[in-house]
N, C-alpha and C. Protein backbone atom coordinates (compact mmCIF):
# COMPACT_ATOMS: atom_id res chain seq x y z
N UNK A 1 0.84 -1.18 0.00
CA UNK A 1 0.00 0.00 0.00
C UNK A 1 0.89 1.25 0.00
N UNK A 2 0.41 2.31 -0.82
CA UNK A 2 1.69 3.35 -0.93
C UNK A 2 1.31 4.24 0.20
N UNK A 3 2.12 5.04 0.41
CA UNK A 3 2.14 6.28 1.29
C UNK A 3 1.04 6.68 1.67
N UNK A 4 0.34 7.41 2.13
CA UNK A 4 -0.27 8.55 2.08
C UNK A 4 0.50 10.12 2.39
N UNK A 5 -0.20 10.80 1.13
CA UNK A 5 0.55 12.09 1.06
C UNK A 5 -0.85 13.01 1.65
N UNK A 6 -1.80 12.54 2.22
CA UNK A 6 -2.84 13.92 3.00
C UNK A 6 -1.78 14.75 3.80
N UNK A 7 -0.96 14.47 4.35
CA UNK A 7 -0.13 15.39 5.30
C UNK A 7 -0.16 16.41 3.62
N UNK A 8 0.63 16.41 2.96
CA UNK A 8 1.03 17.61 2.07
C UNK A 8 -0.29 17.96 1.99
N UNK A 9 -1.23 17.68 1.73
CA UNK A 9 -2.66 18.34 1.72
C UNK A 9 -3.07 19.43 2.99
N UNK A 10 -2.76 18.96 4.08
CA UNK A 10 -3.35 19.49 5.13
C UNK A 10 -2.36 20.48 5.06
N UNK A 11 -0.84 20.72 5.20
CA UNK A 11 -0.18 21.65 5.26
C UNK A 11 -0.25 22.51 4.57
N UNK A 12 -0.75 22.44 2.74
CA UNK A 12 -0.94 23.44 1.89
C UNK A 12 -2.24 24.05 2.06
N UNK A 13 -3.09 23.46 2.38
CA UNK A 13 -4.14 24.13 3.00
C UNK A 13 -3.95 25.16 4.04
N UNK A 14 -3.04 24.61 5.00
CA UNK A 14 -3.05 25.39 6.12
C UNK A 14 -2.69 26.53 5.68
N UNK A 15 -1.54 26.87 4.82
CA UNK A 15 -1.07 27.72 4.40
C UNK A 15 -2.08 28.86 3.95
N UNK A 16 -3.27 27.91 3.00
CA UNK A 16 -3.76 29.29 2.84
C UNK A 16 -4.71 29.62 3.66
N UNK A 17 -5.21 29.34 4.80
CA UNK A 17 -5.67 29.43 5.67
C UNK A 17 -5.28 30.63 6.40
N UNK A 18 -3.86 30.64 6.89
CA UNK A 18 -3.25 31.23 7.53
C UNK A 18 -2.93 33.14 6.93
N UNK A 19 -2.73 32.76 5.74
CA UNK A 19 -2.97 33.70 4.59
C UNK A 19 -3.65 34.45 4.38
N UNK A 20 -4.89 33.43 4.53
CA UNK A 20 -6.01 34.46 4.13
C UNK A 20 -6.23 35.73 5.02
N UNK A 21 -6.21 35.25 6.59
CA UNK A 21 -6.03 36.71 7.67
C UNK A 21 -5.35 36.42 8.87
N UNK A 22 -4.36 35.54 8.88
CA UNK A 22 -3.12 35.50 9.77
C UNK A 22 -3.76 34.65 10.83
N UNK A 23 -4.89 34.21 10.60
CA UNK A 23 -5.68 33.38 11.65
C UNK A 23 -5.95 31.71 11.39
N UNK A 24 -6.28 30.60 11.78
CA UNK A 24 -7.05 29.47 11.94
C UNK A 24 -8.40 29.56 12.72
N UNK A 25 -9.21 29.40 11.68
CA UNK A 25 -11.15 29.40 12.33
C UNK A 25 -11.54 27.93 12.60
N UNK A 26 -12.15 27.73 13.58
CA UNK A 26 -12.67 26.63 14.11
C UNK A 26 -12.96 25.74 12.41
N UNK A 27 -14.04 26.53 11.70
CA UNK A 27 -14.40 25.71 10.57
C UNK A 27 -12.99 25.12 9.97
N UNK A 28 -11.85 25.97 9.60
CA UNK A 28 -10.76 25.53 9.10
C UNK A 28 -10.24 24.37 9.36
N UNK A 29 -9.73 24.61 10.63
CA UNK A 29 -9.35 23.49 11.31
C UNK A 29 -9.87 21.91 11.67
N UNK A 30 -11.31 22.01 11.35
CA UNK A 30 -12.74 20.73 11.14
C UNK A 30 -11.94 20.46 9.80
N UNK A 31 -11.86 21.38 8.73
CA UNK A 31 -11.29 20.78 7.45
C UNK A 31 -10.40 20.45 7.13
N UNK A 32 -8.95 20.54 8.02
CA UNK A 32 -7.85 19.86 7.45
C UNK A 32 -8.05 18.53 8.42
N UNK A 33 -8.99 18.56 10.07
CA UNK A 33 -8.76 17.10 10.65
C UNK A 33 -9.35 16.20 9.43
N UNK A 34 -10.81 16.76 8.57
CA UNK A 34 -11.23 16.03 7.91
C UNK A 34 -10.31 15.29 6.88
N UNK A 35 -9.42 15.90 6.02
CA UNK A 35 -8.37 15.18 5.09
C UNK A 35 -7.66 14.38 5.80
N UNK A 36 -7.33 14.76 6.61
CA UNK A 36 -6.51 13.44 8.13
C UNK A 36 -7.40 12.16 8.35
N UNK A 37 -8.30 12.10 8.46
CA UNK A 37 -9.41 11.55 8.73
C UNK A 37 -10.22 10.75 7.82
N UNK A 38 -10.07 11.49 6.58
CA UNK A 38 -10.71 10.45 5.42
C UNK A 38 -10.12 8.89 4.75
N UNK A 39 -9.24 8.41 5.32
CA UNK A 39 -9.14 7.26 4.73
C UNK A 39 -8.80 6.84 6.20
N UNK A 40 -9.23 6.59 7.29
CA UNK A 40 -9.54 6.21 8.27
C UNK A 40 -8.35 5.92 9.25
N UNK A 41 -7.47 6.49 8.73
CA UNK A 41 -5.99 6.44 9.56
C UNK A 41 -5.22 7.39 9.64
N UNK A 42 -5.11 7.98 11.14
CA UNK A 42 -3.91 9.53 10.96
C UNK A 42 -2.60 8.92 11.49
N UNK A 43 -2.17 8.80 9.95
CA UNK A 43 -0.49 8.59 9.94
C UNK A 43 0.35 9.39 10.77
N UNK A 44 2.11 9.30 11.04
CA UNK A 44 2.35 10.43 12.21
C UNK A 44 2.90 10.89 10.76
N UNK A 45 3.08 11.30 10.12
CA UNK A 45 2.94 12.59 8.84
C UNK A 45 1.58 13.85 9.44
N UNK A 46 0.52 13.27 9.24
CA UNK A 46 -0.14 13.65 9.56
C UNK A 46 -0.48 14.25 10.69
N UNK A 47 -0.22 13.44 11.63
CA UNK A 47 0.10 13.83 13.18
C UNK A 47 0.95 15.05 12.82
N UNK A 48 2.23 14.99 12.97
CA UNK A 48 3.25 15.85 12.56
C UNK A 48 2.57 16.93 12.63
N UNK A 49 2.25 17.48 11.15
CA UNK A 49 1.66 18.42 10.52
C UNK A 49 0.54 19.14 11.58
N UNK A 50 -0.25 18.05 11.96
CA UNK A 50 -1.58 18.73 12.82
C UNK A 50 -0.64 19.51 14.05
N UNK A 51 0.23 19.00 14.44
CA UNK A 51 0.64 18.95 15.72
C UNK A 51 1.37 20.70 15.59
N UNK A 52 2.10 20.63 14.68
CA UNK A 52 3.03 21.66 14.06
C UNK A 52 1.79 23.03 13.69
N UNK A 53 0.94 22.70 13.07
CA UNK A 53 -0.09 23.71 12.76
C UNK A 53 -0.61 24.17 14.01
N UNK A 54 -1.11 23.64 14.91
CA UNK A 54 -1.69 23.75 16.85
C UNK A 54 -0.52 24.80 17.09
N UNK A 55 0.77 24.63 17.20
CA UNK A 55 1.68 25.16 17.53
C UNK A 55 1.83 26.73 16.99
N UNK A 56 1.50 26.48 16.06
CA UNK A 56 1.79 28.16 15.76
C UNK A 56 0.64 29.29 16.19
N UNK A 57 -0.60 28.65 16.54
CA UNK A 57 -1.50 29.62 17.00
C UNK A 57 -1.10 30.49 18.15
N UNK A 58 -1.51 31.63 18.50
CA UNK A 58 -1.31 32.56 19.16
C UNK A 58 -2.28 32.26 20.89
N UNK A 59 -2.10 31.96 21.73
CA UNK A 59 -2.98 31.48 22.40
C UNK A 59 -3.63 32.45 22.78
N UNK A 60 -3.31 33.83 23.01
CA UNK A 60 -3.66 35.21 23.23
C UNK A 60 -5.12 35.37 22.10
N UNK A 61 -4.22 35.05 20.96
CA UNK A 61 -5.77 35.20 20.09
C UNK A 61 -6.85 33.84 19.58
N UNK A 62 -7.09 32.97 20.76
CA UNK A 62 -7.68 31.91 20.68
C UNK A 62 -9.27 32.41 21.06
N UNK A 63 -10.15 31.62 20.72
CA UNK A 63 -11.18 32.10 21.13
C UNK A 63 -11.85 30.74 21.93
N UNK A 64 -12.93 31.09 22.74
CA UNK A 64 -13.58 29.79 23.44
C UNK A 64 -13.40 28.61 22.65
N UNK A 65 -14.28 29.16 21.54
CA UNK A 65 -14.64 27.70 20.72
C UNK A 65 -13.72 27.40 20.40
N UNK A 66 -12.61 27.85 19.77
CA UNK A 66 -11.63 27.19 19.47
C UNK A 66 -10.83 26.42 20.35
N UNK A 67 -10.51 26.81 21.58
CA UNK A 67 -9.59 26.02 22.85
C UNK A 67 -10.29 24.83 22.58
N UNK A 68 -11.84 24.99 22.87
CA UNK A 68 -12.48 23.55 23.08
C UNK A 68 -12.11 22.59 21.79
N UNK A 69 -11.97 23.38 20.27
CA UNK A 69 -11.76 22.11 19.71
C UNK A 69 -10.22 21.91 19.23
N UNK A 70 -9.61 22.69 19.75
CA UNK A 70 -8.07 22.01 19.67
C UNK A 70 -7.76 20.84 20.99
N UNK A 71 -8.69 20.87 22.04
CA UNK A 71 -8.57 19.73 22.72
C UNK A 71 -9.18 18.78 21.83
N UNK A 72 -10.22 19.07 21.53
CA UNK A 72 -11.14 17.85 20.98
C UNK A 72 -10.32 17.39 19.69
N UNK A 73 -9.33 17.67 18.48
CA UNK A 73 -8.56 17.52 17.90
C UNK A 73 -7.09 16.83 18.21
N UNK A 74 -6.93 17.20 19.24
CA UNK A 74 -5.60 16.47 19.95
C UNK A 74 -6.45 15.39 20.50
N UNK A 75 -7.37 14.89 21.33
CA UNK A 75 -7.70 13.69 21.50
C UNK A 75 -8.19 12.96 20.65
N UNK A 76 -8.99 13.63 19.67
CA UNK A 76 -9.27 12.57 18.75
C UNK A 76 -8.11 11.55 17.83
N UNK A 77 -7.19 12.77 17.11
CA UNK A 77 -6.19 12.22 16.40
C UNK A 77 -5.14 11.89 17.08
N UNK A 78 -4.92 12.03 18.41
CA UNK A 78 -4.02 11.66 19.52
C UNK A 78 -2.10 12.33 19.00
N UNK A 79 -2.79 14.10 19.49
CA UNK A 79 -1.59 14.39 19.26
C UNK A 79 -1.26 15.29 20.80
């Protein structure tokens, strides 16, 4: 079975995410776990990437909803 390359997916996404206004929105972030998520296994590529993207947020500019689902994102995909 070959690779999976969703990690390069989720990261180029992120990118423009980040781009678009220097931020990650709850919806965003539902959409790159989703590419992680669609073939029913989060590789540590994937991990990686999620883990690395969490990291750069600003915790200063986090909002409720969001804290709650970067927990709910780290437990689900167990990062």
């Amino acid at each position: 079975m070959a690779e999976s390359r969703d990690y390069l997916e989720i990261a180029f996404r992120s990118i423009e995410c980040f781009t678009n206004d220097g931020k990650l929105k709850v919806d965003e972030l539902d959409k790159l776990v989703e590419i992680a998520l669609r073939d029913g296994v989060v590789d540590e590529n994937e991990k990686r990437v999620l883990r690395n993207i969490l990291r750069r947020l600003k915790t200063d500019e986090l909002t409720p909803a969001m804290l709650v689902k970067i927990e709910t994102v780290r437990a689900q995909v167990g990062i």
